[in-house]
PDB file of N, CA and C in Angstrom:
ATOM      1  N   UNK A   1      17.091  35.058  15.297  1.00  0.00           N
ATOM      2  CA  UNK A   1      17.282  33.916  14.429  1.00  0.00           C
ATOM      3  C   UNK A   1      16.813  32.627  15.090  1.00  0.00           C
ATOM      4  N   UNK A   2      16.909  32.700  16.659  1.00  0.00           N
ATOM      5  CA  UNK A   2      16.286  31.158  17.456  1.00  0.00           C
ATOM      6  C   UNK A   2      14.994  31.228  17.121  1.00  0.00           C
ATOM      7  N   UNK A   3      14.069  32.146  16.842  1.00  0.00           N
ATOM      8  CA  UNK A   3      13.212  32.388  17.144  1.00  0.00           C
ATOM      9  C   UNK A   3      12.099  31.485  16.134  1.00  0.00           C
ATOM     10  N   UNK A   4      13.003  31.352  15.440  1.00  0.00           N
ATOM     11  CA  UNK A   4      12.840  30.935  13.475  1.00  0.00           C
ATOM     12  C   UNK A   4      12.501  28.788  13.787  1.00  0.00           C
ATOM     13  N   UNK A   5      13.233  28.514  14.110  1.00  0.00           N
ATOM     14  CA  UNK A   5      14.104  27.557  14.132  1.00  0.00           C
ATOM     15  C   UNK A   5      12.779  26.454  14.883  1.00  0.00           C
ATOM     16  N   UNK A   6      12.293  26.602  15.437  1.00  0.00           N
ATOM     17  CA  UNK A   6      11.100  26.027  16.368  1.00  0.00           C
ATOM     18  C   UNK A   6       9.708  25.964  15.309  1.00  0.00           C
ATOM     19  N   UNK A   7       9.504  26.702  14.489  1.00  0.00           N
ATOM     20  CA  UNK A   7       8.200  26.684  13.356  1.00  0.00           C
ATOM     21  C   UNK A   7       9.316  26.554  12.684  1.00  0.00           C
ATOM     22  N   UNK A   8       9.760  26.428  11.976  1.00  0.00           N
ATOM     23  CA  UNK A   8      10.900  25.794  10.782  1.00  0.00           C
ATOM     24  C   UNK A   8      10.786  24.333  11.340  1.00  0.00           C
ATOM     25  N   UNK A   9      10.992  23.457  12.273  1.00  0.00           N
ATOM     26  CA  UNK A   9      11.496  22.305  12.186  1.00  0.00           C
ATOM     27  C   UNK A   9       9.907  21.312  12.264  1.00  0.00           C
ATOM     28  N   UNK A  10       8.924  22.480  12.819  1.00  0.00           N
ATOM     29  CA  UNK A  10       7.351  21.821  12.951  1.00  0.00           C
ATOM     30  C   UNK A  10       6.987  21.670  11.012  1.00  0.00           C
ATOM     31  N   UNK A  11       7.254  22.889  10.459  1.00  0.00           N
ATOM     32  CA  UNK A  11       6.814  22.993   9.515  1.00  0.00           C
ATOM     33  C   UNK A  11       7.769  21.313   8.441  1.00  0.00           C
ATOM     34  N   UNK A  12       8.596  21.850   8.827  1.00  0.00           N
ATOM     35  CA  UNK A  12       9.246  20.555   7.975  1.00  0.00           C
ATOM     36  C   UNK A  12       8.566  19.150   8.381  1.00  0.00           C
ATOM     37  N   UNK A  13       8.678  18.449   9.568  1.00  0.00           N
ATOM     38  CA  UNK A  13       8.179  17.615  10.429  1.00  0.00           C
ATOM     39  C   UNK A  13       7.009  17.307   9.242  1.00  0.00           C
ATOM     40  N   UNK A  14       5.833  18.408   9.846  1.00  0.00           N
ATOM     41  CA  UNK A  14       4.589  18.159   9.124  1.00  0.00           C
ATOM     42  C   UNK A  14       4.914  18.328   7.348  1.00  0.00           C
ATOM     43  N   UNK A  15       5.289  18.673   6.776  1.00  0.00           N
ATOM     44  CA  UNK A  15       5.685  18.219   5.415  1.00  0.00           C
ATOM     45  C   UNK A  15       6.106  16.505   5.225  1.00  0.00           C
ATOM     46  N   UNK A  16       7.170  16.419   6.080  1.00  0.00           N
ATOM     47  CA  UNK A  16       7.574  15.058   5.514  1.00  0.00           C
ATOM     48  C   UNK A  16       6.838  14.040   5.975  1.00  0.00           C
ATOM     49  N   UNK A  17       5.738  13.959   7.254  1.00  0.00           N
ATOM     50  CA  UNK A  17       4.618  13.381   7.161  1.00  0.00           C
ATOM     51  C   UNK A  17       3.650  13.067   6.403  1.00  0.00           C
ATOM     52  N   UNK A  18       3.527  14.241   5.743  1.00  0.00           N
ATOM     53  CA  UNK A  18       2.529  14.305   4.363  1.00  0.00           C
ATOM     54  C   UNK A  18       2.928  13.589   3.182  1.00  0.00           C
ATOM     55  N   UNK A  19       4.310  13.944   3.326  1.00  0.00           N
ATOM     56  CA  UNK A  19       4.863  13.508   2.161  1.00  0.00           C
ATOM     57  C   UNK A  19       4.661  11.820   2.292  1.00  0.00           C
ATOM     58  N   UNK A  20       5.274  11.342   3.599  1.00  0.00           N
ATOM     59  CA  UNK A  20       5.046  10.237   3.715  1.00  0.00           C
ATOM     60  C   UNK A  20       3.962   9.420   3.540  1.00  0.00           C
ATOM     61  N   UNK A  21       2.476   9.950   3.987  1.00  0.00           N
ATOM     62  CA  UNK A  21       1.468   9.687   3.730  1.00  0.00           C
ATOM     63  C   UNK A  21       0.858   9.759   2.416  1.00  0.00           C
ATOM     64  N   UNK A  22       1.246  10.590   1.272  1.00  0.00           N
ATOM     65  CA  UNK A  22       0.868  10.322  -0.112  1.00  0.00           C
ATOM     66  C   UNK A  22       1.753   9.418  -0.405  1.00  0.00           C
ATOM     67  N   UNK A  23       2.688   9.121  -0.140  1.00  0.00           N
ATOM     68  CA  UNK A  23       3.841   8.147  -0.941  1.00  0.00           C
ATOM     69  C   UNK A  23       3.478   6.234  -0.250  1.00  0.00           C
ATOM     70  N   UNK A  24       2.899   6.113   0.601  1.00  0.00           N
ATOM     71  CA  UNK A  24       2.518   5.483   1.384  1.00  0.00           C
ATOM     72  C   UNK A  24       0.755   4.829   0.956  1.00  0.00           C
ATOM     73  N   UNK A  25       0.042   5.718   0.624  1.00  0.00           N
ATOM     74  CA  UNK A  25      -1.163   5.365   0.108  1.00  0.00           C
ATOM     75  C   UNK A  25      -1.267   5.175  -1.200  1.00  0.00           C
ATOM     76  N   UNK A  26      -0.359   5.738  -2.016  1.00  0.00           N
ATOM     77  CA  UNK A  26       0.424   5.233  -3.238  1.00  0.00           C
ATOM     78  C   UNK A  26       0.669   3.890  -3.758  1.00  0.00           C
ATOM     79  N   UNK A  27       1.718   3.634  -2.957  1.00  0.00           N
ATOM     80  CA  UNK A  27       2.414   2.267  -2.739  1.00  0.00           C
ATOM     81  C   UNK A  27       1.304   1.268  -2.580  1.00  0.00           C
ATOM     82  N   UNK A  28       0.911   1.702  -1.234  1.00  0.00           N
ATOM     83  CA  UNK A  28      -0.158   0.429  -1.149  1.00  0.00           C
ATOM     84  C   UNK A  28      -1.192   0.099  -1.770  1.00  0.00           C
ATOM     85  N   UNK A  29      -2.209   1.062  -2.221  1.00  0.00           N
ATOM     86  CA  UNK A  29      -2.700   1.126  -3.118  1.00  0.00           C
ATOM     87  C   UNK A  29      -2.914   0.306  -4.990  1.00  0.00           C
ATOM     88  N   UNK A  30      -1.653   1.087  -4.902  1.00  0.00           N
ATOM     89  CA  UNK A  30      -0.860  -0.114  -6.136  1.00  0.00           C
ATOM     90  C   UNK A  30      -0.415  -1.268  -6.007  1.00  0.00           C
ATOM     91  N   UNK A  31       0.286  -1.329  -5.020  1.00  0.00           N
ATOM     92  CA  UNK A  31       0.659  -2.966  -4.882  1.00  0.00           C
ATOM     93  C   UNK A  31      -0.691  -3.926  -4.476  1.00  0.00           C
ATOM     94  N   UNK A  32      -1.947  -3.458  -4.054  1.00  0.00           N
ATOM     95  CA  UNK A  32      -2.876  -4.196  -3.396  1.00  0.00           C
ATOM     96  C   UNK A  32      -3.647  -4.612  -4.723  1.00  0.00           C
ATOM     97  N   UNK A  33      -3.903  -3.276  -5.489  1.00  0.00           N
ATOM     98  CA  UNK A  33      -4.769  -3.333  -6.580  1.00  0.00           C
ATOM     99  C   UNK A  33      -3.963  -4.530  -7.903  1.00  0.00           C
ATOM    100  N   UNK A  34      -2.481  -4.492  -8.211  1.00  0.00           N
ATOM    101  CA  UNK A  34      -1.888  -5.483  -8.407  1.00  0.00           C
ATOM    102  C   UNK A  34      -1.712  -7.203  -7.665  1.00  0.00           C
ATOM    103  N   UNK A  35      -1.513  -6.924  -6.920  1.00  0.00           N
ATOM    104  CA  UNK A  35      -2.051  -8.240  -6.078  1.00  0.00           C
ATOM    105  C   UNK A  35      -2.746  -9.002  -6.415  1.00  0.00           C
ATOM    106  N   UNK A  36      -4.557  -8.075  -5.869  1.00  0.00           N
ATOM    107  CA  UNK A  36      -5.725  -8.974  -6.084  1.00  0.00           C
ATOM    108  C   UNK A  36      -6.018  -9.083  -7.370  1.00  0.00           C
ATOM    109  N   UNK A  37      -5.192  -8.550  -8.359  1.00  0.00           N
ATOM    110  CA  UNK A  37      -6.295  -9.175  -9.683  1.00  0.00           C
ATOM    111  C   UNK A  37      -5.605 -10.095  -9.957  1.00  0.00           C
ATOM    112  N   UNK A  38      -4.123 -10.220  -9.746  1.00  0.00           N
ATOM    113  CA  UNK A  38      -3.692 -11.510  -9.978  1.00  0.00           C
ATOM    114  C   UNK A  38      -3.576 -12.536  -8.913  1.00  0.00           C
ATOM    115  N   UNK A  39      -4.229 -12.073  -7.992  1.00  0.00           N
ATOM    116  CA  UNK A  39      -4.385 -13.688  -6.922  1.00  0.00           C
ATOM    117  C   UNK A  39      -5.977 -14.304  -7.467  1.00  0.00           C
ATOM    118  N   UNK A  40      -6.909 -13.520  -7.322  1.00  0.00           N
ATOM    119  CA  UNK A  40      -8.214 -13.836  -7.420  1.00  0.00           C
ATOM    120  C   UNK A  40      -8.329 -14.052  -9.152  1.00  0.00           C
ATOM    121  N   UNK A  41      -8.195 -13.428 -10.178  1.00  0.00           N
ATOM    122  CA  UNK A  41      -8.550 -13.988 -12.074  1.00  0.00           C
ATOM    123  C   UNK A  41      -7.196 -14.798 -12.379  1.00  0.00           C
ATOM    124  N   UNK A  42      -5.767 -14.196 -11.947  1.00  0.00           N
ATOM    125  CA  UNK A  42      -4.993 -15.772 -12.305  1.00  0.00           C
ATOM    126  C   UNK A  42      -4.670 -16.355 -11.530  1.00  0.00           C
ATOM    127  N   UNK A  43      -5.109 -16.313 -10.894  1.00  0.00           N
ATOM    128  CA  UNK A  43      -5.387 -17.725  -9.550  1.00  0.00           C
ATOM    129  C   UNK A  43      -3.695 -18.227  -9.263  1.00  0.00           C
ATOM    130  N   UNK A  44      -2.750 -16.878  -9.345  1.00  0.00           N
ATOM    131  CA  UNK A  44      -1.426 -17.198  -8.955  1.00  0.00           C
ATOM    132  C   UNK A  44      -1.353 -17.141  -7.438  1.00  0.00           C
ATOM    133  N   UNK A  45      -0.590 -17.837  -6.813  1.00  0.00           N
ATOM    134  CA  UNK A  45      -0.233 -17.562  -5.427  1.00  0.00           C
ATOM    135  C   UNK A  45       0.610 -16.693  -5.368  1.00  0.00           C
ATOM    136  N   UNK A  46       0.461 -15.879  -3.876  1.00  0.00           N
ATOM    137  CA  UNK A  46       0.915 -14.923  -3.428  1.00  0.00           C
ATOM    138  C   UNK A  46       1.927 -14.632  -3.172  1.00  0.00           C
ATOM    139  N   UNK A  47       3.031 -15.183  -3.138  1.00  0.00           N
ATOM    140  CA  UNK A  47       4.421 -15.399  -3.026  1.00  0.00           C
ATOM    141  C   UNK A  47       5.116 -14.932  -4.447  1.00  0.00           C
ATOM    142  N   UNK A  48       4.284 -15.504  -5.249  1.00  0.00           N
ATOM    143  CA  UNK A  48       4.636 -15.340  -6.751  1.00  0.00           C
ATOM    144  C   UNK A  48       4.754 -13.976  -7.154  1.00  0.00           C
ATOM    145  N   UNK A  49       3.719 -13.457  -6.854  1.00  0.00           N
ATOM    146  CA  UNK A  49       3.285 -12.111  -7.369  1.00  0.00           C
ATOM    147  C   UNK A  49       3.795 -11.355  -6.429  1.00  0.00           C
ATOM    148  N   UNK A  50       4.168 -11.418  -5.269  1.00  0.00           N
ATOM    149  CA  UNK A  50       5.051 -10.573  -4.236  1.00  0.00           C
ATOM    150  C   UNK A  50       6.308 -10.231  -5.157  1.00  0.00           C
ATOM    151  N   UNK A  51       7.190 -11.921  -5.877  1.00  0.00           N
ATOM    152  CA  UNK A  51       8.421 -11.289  -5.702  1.00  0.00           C
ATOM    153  C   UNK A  51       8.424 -10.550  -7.358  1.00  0.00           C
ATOM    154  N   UNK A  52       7.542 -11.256  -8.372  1.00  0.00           N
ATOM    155  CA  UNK A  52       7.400 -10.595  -9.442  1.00  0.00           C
ATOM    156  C   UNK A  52       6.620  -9.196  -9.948  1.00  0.00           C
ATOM    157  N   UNK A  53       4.963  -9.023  -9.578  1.00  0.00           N
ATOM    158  CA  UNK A  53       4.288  -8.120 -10.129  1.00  0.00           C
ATOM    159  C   UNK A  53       4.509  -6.882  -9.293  1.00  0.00           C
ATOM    160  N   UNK A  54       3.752  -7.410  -8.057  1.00  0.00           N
ATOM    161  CA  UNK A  54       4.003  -6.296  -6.875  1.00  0.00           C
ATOM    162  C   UNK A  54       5.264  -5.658  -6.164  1.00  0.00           C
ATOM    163  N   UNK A  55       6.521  -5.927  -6.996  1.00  0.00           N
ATOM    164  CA  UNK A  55       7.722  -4.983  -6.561  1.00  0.00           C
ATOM    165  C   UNK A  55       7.493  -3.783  -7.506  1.00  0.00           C
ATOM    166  N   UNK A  56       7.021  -2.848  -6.386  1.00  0.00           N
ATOM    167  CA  UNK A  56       7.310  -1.028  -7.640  1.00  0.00           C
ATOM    168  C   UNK A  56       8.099  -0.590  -7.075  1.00  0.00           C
ATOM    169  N   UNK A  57       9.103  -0.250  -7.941  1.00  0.00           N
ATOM    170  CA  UNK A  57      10.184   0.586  -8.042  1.00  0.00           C
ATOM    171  C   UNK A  57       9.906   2.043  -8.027  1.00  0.00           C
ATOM    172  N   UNK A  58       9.527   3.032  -7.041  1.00  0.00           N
ATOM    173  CA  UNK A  58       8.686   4.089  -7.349  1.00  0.00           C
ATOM    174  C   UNK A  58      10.127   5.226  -7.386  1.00  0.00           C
ATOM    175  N   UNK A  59      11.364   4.795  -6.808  1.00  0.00           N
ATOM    176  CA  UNK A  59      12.490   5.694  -6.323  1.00  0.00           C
ATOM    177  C   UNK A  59      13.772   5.275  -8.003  1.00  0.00           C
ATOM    178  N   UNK A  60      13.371   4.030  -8.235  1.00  0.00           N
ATOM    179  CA  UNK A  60      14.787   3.786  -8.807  1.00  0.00           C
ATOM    180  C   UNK A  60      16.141   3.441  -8.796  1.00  0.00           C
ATOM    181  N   UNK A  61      15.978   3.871  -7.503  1.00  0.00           N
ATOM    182  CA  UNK A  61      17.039   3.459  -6.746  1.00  0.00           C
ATOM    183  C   UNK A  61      16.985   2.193  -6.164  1.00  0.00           C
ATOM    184  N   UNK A  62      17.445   1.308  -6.048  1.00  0.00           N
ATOM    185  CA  UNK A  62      17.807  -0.250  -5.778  1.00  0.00           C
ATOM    186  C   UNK A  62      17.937  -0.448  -4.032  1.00  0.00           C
ATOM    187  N   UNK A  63      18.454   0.454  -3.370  1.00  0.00           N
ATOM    188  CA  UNK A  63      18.768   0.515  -2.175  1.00  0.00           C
ATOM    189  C   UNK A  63      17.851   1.099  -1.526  1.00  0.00           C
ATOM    190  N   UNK A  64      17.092   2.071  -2.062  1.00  0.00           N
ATOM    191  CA  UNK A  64      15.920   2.762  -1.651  1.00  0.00           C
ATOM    192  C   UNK A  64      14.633   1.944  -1.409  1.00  0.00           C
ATOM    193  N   UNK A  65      14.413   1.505  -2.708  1.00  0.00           N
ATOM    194  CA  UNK A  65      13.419   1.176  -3.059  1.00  0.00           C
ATOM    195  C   UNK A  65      13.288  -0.108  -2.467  1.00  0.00           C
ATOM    196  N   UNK A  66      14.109  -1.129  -2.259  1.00  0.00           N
ATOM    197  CA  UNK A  66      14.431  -2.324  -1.174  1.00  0.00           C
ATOM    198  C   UNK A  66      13.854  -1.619   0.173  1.00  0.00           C
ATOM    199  N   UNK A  67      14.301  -0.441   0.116  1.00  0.00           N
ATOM    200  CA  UNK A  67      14.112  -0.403   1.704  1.00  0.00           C
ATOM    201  C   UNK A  67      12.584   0.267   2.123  1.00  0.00           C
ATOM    202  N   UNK A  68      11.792   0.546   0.997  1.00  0.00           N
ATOM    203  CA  UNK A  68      10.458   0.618   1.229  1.00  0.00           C
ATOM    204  C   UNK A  68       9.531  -0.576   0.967  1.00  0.00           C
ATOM    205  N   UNK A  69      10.157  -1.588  -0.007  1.00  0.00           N
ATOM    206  CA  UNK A  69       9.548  -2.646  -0.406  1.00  0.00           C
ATOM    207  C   UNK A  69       9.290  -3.534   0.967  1.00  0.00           C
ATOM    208  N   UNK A  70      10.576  -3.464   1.963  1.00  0.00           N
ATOM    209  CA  UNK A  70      10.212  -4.632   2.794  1.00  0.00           C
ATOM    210  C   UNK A  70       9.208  -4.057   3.569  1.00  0.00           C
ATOM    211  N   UNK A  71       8.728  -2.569   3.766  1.00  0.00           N
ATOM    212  CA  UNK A  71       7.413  -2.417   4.845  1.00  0.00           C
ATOM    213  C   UNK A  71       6.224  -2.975   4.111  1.00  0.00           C
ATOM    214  N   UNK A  72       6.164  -3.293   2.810  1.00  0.00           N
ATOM    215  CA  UNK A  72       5.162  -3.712   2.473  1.00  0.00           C
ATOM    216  C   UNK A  72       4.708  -4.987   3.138  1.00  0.00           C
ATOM    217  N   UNK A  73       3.635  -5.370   3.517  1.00  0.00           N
ATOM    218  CA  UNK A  73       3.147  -6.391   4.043  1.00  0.00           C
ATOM    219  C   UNK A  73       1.825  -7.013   3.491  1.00  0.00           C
ATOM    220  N   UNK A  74       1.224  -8.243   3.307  1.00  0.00           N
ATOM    221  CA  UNK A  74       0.053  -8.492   2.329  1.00  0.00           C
ATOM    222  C   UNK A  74      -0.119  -9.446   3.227  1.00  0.00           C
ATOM    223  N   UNK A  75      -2.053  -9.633   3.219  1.00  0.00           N
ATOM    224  CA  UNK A  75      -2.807 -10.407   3.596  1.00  0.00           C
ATOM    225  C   UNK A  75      -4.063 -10.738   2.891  1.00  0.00           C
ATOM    226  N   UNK A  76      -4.394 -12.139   2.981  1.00  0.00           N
ATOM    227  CA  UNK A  76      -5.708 -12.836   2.382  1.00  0.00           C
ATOM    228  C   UNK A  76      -6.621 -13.000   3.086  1.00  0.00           C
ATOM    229  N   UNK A  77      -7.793 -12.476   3.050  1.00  0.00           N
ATOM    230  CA  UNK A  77      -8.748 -12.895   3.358  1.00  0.00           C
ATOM    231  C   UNK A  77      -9.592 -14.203   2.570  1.00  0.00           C
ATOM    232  N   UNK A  78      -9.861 -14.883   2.678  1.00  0.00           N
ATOM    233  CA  UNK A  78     -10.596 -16.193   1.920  1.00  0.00           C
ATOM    234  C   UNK A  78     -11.794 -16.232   2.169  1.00  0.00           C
ATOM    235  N   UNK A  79     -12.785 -15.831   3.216  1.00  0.00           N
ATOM    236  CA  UNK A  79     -13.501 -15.754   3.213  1.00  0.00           C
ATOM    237  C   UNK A  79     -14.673 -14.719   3.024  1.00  0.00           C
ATOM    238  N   UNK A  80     -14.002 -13.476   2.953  1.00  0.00           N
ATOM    239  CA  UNK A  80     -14.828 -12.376   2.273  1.00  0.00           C
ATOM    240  C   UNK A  80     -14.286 -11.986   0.963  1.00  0.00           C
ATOM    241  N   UNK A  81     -12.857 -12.907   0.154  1.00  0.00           N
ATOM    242  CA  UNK A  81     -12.442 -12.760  -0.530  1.00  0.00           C
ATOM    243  C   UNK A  81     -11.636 -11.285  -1.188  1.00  0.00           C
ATOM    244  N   UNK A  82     -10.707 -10.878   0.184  1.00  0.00           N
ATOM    245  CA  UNK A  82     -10.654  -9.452   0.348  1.00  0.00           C
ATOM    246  C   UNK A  82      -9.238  -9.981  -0.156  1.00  0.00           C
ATOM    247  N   UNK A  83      -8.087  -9.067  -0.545  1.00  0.00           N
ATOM    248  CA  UNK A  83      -6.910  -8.638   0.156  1.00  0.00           C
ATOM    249  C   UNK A  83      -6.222  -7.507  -0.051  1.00  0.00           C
ATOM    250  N   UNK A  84      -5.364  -7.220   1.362  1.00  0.00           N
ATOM    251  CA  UNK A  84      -4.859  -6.288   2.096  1.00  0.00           C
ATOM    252  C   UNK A  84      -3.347  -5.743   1.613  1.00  0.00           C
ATOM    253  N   UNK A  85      -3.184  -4.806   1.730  1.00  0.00           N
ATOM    254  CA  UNK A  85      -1.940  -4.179   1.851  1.00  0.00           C
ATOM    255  C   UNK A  85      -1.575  -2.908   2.788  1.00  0.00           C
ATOM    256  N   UNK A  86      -0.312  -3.697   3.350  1.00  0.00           N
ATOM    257  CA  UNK A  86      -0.193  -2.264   4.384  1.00  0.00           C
ATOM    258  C   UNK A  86       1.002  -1.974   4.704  1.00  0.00           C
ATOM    259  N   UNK A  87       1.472  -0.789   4.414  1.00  0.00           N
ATOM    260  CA  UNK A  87       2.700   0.341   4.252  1.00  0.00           C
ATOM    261  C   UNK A  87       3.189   1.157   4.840  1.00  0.00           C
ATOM    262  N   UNK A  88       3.434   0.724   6.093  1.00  0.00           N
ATOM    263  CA  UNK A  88       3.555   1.554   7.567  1.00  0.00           C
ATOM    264  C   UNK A  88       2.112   1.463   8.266  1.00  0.00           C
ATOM    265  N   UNK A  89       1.506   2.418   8.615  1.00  0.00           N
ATOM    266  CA  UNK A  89       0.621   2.658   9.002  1.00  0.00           C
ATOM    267  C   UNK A  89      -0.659   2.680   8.157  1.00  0.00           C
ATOM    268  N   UNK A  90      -0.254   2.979   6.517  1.00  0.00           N
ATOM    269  CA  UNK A  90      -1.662   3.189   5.542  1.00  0.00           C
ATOM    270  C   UNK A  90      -2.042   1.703   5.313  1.00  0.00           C
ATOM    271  N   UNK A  91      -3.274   1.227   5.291  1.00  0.00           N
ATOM    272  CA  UNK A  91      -3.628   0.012   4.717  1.00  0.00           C
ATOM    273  C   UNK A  91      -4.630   0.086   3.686  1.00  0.00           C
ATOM    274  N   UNK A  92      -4.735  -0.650   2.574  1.00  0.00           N
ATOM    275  CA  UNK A  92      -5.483  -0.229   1.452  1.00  0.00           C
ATOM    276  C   UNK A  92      -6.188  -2.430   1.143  1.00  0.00           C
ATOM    277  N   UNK A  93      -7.167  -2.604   1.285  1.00  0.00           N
ATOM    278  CA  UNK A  93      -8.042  -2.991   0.825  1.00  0.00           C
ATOM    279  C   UNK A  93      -9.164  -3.076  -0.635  1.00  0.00           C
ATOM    280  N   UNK A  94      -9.150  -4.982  -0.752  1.00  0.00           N
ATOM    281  CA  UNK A  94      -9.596  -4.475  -2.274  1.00  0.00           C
ATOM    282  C   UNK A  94     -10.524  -6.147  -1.967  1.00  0.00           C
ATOM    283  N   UNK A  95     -11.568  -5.665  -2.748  1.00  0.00           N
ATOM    284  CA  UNK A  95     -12.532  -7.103  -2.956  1.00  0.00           C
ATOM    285  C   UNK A  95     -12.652  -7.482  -3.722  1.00  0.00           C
ATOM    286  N   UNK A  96     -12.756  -8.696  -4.461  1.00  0.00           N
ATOM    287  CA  UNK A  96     -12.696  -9.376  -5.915  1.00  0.00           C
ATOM    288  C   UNK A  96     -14.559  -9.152  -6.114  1.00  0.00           C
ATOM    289  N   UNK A  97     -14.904  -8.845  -6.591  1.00  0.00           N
ATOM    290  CA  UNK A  97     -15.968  -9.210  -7.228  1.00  0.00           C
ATOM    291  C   UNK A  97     -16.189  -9.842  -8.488  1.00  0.00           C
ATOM    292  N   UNK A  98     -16.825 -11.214  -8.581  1.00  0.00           N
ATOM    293  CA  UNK A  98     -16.851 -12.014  -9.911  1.00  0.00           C
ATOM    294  C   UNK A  98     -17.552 -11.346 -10.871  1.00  0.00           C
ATOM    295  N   UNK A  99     -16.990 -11.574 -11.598  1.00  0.00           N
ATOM    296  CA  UNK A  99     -17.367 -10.921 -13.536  1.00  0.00           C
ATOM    297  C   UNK A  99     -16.663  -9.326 -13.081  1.00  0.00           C
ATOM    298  N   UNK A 100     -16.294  -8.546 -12.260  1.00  0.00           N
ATOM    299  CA  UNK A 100     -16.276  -7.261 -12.093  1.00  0.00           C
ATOM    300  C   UNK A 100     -14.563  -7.353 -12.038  1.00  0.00           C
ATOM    301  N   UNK A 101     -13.819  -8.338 -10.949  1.00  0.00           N
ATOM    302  CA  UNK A 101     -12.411  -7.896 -10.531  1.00  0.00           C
ATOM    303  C   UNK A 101     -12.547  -7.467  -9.542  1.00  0.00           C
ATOM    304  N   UNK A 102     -11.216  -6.639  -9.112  1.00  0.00           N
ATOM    305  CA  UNK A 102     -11.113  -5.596  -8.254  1.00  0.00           C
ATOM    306  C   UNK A 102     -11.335  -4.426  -7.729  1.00  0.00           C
ATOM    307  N   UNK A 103     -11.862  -3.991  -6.725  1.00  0.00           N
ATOM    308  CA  UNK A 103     -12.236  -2.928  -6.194  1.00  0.00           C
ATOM    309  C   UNK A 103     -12.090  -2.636  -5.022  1.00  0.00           C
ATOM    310  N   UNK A 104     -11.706  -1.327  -4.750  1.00  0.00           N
ATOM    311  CA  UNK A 104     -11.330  -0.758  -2.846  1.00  0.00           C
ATOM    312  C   UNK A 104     -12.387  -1.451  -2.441  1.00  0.00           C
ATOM    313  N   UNK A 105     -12.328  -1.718  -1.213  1.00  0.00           N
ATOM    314  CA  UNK A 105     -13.298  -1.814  -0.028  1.00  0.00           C
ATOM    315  C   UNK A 105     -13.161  -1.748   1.275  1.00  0.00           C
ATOM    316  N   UNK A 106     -14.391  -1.077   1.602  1.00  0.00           N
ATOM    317  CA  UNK A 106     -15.005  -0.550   3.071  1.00  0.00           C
ATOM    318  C   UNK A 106     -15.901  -0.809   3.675  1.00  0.00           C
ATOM    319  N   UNK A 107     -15.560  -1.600   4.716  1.00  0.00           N
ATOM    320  CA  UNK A 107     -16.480  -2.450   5.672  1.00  0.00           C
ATOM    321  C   UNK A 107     -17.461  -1.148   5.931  1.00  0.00           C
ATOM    322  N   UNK A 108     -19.115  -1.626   5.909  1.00  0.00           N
ATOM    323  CA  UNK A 108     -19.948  -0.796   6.566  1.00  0.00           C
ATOM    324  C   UNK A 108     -20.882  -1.720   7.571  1.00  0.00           C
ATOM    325  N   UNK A 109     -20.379  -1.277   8.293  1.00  0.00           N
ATOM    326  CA  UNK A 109     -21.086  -1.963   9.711  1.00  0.00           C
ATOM    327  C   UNK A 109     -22.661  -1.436   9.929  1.00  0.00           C
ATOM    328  N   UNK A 110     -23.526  -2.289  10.014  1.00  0.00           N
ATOM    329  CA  UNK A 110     -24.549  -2.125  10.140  1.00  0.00           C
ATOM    330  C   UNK A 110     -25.317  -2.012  11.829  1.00  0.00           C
ATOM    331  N   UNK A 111     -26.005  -1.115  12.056  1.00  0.00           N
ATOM    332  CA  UNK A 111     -25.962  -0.933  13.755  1.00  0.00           C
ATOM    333  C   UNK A 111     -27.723  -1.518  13.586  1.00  0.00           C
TER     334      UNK A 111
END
């Protein structure tokens, strides 16, 4: 029965990582893609839309969901007209493009 107990606790481990990581690229994702369309087309500030648009309730729970909301973290870029969201470790990126909105983006470095 010990024998069990050592791949049982890896296997779980790596589950709730995963789990964490879809629930995580989720979040940010959504809250980023919410964000930038309303920082960049209604030209609301960011504070605004923190405490109104960008709270998702993804659990329902009030106590829960508080307690994933505060890892959320947001940043502006102004000069490539980017912004950021990041949810532990996942960060999700989005660029305004005029007449277009919002869209992911990925720096490609040119060598």
């Amino acid at each position: 029965m010990k024998k069990f107990a050592l791949p049982g606790l890896i296997t779980l481990i790596i589950l709730g990582y995963v789990f964490y990581l879809s629930l995580a690229k989720q979040l940010s994702y959504y809250s980023t893609h919410v964000a930038c369309g309303n920082y960049y087309l209604s030209k609301r500030p960011l504070n605004s839309i923190i405490e109104k648009e960008a709270n998702t309730k993804p659990f329902n729970v009030e106590w829960l969901d508080a307690l994933f909301l505060k890892q959320l973290s947001y940043s502006v870029n102004e000069d490539n007209k980017t912004l950021s969201s990041s949810f532990g470790s996942v960060e999700t990126t989005m660029k305004y493009y005029p007449n277009y909105g919002c869209s992911t983006y990925q720096l490609h470095l040119d060598s």
